[in-house]
Protein backbone atom coordinates (compact mmCIF):
# COMPACT_ATOMS: atom_id res chain seq x y z
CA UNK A 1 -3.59 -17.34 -20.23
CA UNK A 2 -7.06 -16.23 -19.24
CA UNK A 3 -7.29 -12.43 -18.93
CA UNK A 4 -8.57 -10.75 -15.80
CA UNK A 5 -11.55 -8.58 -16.32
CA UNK A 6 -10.96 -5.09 -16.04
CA UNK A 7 -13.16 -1.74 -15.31
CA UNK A 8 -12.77 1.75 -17.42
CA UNK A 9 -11.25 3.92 -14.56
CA UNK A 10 -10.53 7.59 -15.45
CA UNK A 11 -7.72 9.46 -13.31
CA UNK A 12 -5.72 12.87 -13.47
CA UNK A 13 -1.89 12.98 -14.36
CA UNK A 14 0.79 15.15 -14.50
CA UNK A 15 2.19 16.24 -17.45
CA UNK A 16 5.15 15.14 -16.45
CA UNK A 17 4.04 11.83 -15.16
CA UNK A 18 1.82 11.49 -18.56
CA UNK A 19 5.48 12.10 -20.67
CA UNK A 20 7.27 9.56 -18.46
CA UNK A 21 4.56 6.87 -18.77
CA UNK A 22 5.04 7.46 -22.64
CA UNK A 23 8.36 7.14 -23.11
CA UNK A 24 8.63 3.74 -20.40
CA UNK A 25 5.99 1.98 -22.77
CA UNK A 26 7.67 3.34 -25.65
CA UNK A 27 10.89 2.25 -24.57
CA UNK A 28 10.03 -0.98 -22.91
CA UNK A 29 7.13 -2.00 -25.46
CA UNK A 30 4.48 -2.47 -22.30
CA UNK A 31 1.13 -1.02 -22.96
CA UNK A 32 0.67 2.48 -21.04
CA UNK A 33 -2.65 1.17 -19.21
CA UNK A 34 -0.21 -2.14 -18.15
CA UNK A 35 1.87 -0.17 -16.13
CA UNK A 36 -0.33 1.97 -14.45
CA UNK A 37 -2.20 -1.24 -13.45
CA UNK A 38 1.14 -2.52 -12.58
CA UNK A 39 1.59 1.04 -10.54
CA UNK A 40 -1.70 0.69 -8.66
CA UNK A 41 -0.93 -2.85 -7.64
CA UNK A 42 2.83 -2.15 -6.31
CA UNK A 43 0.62 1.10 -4.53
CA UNK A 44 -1.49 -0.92 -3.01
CA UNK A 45 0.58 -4.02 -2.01
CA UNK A 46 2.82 -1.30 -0.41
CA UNK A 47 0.16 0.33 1.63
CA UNK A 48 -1.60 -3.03 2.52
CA UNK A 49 2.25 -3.76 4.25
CA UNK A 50 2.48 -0.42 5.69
CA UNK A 51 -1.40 -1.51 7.49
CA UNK A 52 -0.77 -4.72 8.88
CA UNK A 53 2.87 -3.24 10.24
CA UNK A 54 0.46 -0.35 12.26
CA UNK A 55 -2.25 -2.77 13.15
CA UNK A 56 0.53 -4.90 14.82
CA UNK A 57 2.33 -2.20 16.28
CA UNK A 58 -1.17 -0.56 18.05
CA UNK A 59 -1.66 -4.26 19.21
CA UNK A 60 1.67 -4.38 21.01
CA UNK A 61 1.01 -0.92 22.34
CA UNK A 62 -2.34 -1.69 23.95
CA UNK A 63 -0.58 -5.27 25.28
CA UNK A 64 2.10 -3.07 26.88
CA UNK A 65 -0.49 -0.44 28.39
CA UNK A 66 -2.40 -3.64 29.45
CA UNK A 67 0.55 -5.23 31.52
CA UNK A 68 1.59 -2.28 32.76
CA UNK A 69 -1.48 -1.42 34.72
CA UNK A 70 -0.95 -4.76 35.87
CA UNK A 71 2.42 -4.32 37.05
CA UNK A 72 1.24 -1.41 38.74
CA UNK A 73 -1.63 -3.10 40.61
CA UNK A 74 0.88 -5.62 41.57
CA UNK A 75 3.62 -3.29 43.05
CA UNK A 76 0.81 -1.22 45.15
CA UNK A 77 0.53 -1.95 48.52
């Protein structure tokens, strides 16, 4: 397996969120820098979801304002 390069990144935690990231990788043998990666990426992938579900609703919205200025150019005498 080739490993993906990786970049020093420096962040602020909570202590609680610092004791809970202990104990998981104590308790589940996974590298504390692992699972924040593995954080960051479910972060992300959820966001990037959360994006493309706006971006298609404001596209529907501005398709709907569209035809409805048609519809009303249609029904006016």
């Amino acid at each position: 397996m080739i490993a993906t390069p990786t970049i020093q990144y420096s962040t602020k935690l909570t202590p609680e969120q610092v004791e809970a990231l202990r104990r998981i990788s104590q308790e589940t043998h996974i590298p504390q820098a692992v699972l924040v990666r593995q954080g960051v990426s479910m972060v992300i992938e959820e966001l990037n979801k959360k994006a493309v579900s706006l971006n298609f609703l404001n596209l529907v919205k501005k398709r709907v304002k569209e035809d409805e200025e048609v519809l009303k150019k249609i029904a006016s005498p």
